[in-house]
Protein backbone atom coordinates (compact mmCIF):
# COMPACT_ATOMS: atom_id res chain seq x y z
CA UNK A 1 0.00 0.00 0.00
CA UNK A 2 0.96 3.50 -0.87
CA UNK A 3 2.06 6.38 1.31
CA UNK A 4 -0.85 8.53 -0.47
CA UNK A 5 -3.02 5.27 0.42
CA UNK A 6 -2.28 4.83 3.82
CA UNK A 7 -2.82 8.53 4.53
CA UNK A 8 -6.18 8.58 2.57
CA UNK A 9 -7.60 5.40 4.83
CA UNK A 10 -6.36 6.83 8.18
CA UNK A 11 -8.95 6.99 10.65
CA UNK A 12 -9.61 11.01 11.33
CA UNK A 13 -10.36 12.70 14.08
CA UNK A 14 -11.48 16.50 15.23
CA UNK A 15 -12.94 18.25 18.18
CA UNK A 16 -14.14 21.85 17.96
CA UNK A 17 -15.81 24.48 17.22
CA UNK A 18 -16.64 25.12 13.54
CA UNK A 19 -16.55 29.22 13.33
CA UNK A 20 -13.72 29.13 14.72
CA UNK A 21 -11.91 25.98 13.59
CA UNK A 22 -11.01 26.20 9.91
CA UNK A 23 -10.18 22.06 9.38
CA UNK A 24 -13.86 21.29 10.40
CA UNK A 25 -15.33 24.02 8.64
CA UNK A 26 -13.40 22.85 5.89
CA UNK A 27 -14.67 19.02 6.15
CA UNK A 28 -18.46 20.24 7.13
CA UNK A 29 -19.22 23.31 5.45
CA UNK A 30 -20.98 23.80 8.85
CA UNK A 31 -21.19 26.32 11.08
CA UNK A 32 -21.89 25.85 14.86
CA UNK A 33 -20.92 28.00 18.07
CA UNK A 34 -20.45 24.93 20.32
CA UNK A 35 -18.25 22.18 20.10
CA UNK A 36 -18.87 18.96 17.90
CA UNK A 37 -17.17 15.60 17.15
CA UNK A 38 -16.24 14.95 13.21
CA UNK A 39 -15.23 11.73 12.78
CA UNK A 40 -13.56 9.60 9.32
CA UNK A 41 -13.96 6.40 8.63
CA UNK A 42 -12.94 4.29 5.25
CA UNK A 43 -14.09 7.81 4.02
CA UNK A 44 -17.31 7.56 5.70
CA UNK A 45 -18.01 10.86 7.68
CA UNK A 46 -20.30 10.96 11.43
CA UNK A 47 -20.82 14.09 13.23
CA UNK A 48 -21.63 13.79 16.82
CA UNK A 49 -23.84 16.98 18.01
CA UNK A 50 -26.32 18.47 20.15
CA UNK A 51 -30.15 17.72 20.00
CA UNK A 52 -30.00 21.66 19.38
CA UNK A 53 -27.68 21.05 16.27
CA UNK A 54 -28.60 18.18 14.75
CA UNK A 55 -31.66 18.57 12.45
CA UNK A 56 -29.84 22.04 10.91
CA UNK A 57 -27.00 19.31 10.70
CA UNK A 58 -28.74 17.18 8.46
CA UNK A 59 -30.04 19.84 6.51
CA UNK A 60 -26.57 21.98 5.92
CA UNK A 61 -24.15 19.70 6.57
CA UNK A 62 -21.32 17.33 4.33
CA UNK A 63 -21.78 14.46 6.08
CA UNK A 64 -22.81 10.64 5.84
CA UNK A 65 -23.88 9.98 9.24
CA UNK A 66 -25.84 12.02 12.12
CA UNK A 67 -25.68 10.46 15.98
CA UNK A 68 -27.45 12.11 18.86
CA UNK A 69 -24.62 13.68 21.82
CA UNK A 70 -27.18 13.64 24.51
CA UNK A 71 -28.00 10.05 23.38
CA UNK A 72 -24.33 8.87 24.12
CA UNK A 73 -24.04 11.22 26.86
CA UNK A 74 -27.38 9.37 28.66
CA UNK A 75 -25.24 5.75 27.85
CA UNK A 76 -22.58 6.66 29.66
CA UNK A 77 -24.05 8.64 32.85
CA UNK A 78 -26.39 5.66 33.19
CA UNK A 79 -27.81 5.63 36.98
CA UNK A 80 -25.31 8.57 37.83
CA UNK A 81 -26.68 11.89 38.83
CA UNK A 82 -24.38 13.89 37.06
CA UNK A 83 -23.78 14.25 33.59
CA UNK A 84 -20.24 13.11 32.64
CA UNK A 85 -17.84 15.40 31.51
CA UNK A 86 -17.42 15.55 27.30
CA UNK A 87 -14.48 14.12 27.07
CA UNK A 88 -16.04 10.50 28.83
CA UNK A 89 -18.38 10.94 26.29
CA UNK A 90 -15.93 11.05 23.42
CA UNK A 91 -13.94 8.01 24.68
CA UNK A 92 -17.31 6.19 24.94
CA UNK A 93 -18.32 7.49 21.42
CA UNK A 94 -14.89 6.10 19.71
CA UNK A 95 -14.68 2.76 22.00
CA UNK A 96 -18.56 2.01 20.25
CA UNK A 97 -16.59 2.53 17.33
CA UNK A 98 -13.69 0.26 17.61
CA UNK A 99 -11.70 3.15 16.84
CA UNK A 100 -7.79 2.42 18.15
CA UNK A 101 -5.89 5.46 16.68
CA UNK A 102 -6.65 7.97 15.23
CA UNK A 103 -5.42 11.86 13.25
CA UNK A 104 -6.18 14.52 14.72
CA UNK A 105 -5.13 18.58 14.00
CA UNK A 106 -2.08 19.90 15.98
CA UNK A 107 -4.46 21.99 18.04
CA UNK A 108 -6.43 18.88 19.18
CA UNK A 109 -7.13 19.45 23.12
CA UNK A 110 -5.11 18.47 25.60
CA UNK A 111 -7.26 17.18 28.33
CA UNK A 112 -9.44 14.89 25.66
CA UNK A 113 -5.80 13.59 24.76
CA UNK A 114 -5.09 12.36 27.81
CA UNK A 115 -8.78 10.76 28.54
CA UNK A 116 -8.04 9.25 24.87
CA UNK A 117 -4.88 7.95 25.96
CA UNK A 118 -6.33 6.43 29.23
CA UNK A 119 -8.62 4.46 26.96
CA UNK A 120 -5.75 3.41 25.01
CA UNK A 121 -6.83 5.29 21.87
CA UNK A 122 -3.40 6.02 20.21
CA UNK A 123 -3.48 10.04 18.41
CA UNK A 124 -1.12 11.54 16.34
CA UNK A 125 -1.19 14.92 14.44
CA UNK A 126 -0.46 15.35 10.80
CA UNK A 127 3.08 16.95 9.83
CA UNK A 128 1.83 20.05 8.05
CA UNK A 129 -1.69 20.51 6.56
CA UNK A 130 -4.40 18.30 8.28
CA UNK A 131 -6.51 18.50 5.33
CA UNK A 132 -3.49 18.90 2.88
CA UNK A 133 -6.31 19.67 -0.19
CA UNK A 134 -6.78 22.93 1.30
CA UNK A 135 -3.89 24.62 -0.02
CA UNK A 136 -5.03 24.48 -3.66
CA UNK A 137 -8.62 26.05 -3.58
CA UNK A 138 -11.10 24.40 -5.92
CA UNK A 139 -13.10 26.88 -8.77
CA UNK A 140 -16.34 26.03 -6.14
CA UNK A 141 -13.76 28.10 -3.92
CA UNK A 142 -12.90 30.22 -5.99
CA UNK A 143 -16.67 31.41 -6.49
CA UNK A 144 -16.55 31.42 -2.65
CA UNK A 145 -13.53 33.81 -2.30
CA UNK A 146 -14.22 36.07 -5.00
CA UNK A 147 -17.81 36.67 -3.28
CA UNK A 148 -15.54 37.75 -0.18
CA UNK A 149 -13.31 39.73 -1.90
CA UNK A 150 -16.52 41.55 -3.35
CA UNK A 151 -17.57 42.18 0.39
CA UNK A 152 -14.01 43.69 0.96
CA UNK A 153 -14.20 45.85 -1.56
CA UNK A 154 -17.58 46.77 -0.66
CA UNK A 155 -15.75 48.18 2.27
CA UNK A 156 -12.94 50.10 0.42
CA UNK A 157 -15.61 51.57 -1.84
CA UNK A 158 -17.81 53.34 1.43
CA UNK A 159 -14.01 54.35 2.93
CA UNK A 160 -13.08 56.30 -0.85
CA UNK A 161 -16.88 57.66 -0.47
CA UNK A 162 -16.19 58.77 3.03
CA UNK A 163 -12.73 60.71 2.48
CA UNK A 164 -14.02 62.09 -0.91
CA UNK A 165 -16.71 64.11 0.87
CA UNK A 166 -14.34 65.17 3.88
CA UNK A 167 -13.19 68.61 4.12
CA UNK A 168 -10.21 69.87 5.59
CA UNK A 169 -10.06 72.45 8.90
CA UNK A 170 -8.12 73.34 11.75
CA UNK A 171 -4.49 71.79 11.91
CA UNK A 172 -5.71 70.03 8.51
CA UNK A 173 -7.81 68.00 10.65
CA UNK A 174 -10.52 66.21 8.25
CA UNK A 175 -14.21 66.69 9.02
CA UNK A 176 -17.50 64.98 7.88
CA UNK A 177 -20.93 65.18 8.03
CA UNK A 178 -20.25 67.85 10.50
CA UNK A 179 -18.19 66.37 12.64
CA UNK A 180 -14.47 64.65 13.05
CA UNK A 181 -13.26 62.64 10.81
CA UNK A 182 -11.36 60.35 12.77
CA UNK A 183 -10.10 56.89 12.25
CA UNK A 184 -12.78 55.63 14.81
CA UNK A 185 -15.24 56.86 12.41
CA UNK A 186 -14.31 55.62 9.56
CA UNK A 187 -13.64 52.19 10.83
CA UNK A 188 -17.23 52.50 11.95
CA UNK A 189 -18.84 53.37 8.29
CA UNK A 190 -16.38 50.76 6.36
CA UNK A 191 -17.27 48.12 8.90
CA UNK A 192 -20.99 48.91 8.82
CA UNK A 193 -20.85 48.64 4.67
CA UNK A 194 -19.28 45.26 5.03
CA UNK A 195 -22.19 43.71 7.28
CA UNK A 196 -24.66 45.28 5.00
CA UNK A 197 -22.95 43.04 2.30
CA UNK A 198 -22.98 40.12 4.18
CA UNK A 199 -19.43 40.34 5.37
CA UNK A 200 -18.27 40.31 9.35
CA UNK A 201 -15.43 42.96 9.78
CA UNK A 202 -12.32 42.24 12.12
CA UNK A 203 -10.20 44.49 13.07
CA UNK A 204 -10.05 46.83 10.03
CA UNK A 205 -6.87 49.29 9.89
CA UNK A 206 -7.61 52.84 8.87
CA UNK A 207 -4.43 54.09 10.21
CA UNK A 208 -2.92 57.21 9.36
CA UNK A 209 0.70 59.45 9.54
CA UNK A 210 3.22 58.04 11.75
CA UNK A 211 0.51 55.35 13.48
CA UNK A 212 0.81 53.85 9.93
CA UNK A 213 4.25 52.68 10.45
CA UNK A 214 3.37 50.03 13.11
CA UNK A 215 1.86 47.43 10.47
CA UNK A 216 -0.92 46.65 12.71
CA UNK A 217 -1.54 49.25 14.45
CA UNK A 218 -5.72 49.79 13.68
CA UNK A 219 -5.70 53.58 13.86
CA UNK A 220 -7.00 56.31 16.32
CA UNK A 221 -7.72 59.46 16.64
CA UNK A 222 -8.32 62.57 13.85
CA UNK A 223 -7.47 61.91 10.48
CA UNK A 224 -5.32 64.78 8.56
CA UNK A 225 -5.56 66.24 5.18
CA UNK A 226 -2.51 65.64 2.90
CA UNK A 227 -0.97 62.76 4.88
CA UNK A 228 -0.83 58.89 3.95
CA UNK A 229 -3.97 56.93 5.49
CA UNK A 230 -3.49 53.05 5.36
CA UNK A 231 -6.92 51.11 4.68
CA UNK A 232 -6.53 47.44 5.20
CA UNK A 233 -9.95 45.68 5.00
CA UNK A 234 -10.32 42.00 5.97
CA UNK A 235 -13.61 40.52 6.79
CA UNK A 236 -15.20 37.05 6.26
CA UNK A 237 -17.72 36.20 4.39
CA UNK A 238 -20.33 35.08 6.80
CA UNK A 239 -22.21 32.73 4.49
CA UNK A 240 -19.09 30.73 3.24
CA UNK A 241 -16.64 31.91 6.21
CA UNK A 242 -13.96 32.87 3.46
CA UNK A 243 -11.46 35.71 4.21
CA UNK A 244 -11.33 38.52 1.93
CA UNK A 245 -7.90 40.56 2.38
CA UNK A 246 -7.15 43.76 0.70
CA UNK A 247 -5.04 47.17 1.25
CA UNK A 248 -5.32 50.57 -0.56
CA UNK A 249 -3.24 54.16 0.65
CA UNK A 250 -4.42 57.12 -0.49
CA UNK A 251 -4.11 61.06 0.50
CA UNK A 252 -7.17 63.13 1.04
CA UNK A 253 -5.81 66.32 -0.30
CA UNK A 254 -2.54 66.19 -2.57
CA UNK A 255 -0.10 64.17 -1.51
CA UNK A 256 4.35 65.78 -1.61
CA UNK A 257 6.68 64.57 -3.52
CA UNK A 258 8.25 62.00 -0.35
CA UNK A 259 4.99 60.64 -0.39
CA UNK A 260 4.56 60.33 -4.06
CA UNK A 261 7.97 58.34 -4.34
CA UNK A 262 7.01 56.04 -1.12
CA UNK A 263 3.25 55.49 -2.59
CA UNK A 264 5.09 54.94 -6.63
CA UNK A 265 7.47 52.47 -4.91
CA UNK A 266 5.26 50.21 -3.38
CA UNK A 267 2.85 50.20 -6.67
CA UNK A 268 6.24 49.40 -8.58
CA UNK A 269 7.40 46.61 -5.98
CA UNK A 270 4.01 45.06 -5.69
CA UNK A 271 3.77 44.95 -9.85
CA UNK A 272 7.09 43.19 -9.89
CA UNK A 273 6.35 40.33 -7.16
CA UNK A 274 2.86 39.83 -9.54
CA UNK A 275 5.05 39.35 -12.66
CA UNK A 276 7.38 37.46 -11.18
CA UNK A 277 4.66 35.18 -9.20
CA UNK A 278 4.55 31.72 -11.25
CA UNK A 279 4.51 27.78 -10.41
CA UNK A 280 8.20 26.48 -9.32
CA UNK A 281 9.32 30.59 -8.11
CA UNK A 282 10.42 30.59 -4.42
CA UNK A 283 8.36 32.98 -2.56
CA UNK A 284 11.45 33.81 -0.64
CA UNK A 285 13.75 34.62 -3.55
CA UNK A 286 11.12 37.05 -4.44
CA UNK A 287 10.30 38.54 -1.37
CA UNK A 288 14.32 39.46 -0.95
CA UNK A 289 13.94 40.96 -4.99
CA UNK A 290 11.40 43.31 -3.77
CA UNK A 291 13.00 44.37 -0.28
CA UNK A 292 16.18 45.09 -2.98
CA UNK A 293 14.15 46.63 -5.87
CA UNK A 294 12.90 48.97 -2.59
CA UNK A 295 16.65 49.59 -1.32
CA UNK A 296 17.87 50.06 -4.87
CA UNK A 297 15.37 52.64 -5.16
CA UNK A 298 16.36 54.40 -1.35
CA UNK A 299 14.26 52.67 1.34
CA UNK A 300 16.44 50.38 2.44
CA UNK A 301 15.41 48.42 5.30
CA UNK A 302 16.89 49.49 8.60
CA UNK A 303 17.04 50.04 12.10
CA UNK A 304 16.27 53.80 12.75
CA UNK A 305 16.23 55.48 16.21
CA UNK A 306 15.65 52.24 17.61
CA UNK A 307 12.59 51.04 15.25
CA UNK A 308 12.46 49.53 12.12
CA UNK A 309 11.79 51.00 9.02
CA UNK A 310 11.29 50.21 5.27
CA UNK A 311 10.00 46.70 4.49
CA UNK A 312 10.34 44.44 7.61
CA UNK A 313 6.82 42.16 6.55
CA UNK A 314 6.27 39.66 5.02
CA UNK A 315 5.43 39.99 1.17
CA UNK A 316 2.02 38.12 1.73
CA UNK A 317 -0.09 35.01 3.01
CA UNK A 318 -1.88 32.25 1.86
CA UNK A 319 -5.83 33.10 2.30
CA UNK A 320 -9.21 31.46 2.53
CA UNK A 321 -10.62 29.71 5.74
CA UNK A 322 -7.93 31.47 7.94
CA UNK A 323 -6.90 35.33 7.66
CA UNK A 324 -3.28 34.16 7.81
CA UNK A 325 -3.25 30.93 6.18
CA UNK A 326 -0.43 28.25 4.82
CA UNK A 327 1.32 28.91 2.82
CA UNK A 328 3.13 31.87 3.82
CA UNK A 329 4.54 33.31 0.95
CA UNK A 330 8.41 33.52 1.88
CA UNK A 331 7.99 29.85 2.97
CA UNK A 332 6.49 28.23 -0.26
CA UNK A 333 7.58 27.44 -3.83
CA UNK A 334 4.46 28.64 -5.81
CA UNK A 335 2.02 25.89 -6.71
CA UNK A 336 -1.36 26.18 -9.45
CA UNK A 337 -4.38 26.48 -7.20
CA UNK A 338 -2.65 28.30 -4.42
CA UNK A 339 -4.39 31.80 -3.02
CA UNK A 340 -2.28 34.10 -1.74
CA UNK A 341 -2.12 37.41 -0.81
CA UNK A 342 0.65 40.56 -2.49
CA UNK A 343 1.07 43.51 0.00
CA UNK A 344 4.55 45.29 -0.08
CA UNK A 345 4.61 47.81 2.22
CA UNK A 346 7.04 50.79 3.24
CA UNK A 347 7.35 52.32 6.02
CA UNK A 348 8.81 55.78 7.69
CA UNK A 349 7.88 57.89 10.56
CA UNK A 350 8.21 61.40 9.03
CA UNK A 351 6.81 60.40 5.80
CA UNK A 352 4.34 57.39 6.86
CA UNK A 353 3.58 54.10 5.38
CA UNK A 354 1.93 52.66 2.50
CA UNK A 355 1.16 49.52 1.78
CA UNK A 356 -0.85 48.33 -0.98
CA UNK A 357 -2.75 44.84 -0.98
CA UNK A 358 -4.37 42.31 -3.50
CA UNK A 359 -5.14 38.83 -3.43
CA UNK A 360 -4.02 36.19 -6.35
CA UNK A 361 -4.56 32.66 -7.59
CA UNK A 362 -1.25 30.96 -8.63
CA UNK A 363 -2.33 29.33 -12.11
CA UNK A 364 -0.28 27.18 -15.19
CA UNK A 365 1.86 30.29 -16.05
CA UNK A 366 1.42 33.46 -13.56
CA UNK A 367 -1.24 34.47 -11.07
CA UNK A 368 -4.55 35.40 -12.03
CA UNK A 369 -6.09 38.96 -10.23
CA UNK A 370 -9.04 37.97 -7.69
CA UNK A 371 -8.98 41.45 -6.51
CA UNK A 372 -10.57 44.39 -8.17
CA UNK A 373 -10.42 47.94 -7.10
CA UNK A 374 -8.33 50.73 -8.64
CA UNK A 375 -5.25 51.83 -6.92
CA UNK A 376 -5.29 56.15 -6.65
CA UNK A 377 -3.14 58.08 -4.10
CA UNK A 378 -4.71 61.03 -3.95
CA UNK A 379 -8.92 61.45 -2.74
């Protein structure tokens, strides 16, 4: 029997929560708020759930098999007052089974390990990808993260519509609808677009000056004409639970010529990883081009008054079920099917930062744009 075989007949086990747990959202395709027991068979799948959860199961749910928690839960507490603690129930679930070993994620609990283990059920994790299929999406996903993307740029579209109707006052300070324009507010009308597309914001950057320079810093306070505003938008589709991922810079007002040549830079630099991008490239190799093409062009990347400055992030991330997801793209040699995010950045208190951020499909001979929204400087 093959490797491939042997991995494709192991028995496979997971334990969570499915909106937050990407493998068993993966495997399902459902979503629950409370923990539930996945389990693979000879390719047969059985989910183990709540009374509360299981008819929506069997309605939404990839599956082959439905069985009752409480049901299990009332086998093993038997004459006993008290209800038996989950993991019991697990152990008694997988004995009923005959299951002896088992896969499970690296993130597999601790405490059901050990009950596991007591009941001499052997675990191991996978070395690298649990589901390893996940790394080159499908044209069903796709579909999926295009729909996302459209929710992100959703987003970017009320933020442009926002600035474009601020005007400038005191200290350059931008105002709106009567009132400060701050990155608080903002936040607020760019989050509120994405939930009225169907799309649940987290922790979206509008992040201007020198607060730009701290990558993730989200942004506070007033927002200033003529200075560089980072907008990095990345919310999840809340039908599919896909990540969209993007980054735009601009300048409400008219932007100097420092922050011209930062803002050109990046454009150029992120242009040059995308034609460079293609299957059998090392992501690394190309990450160190760009941080060159940036020094060659005078950002170099540096220590400075006791922070760093220039280009000291990564040049992107796989994306889809996970914000941050593998592969990462200085760790990977580009494969078709993989999604990935480009987002150069530069960075330099005085000046600000810019980074600018799309999202790509590694194909046969390049990449192929998910992304669409137009890349301006100036509002």
């Amino acid at each position: 029997m093959s490797t491939r075989q042997k991995k494709d007949n192991a028995t496979r086990l997971i334990v969570a929560v499915s909106e937050q747990d990407p493998d068993l959202l993966y495997a399902t395709r459902f979503f629950a708020p409370d923990a539930f027991i996945f389990l693979e068979e000879r390719g047969k799948r059985t989910l183990v759930l709540s009374d509360l959860e299981i008819d929506r199961a069997r309605r939404q749910a990839k599956a082959d098999e439905f069985v009752s928690y409480s049901a299990l839960e009332r086998e093993v507490q038997g004459k006993q007052k008290k209800a038996p603690p989950y993991e019991k129930v697990l152990a008694h679930f997988l004995r009923k089974r005959g299951v002896r070993s088992a896969l499970v994620p690296a993130n597999f609990p601790l405490g059901f390990a050990e009950e596991l283990a007591g009941s001499r059920i052997k675990l191991r994790t996978t070395n690298g990808l649990f589901w390893p299929e996940r790394e080159a999406k499908t044209e069903e996903e796709l579909k999926l993260m295009r729909r996302a993307l459209a929710i992100t740029e959703a987003g970017m579209a009320r933020a442009m519509e926002v600035l474009s109707a601020s005007k400038p006052g005191t200290g350059r300070k931008l105002s709106w609808s009567g009132k400060a324009l701050t990155s608080e507010v903002l936040r607020a009308e760019i989050d509120s677009a994405i939930l009225r597309t169907g799309g649940l914001p987290a922790n979206t950057i509008v992040a201007g000056g020198n607060q730009a320079c701290d990558p993730h810093e989200r942004g506070f306070g007033p927002l200033k004409a003529d200075s560089l505003i980072i907008l990095d938008i990345f919310p999840r589709d809340a039908k599919s639970g896909y990540f969209g991922d993007m980054t735009r810079t601009v300048v409400r007002g008219r932007a100097n010529e420092a922050q011209r040549r930062l803002w050109d830079t990046v454009r150029d630099g992120q242009a040059l990883a995308l034609k460079k991008m293609k299957p059998g490239v090392d992501g690394l190799a190309l990450h160190n081009e760009v941080k060159q093409f940036f020094t060659d062009r005078g950002f170099p990347t540096e220590v400075r008054n006791g922070r760093q400055v220039g280009f000291f992030h990564g040049t992107g991330h796989g994306l889809g079920l996970e914000i941050h997801e593998f592969p990462r793209f200085q760790k990977t040699v580009f494969k078709p099917g993989q999604v990935l995010t480009v987002e150069p950045g530069l960075y330099y208190p005085g000046i600000g930062g810019v980074r600018i951020e799309d999202v790509v499909v590694v194909t046969k001979s390049g990449t192929r744009m998910l992304s669409r929204f137009e890349k301006r400087l100036e509002i």
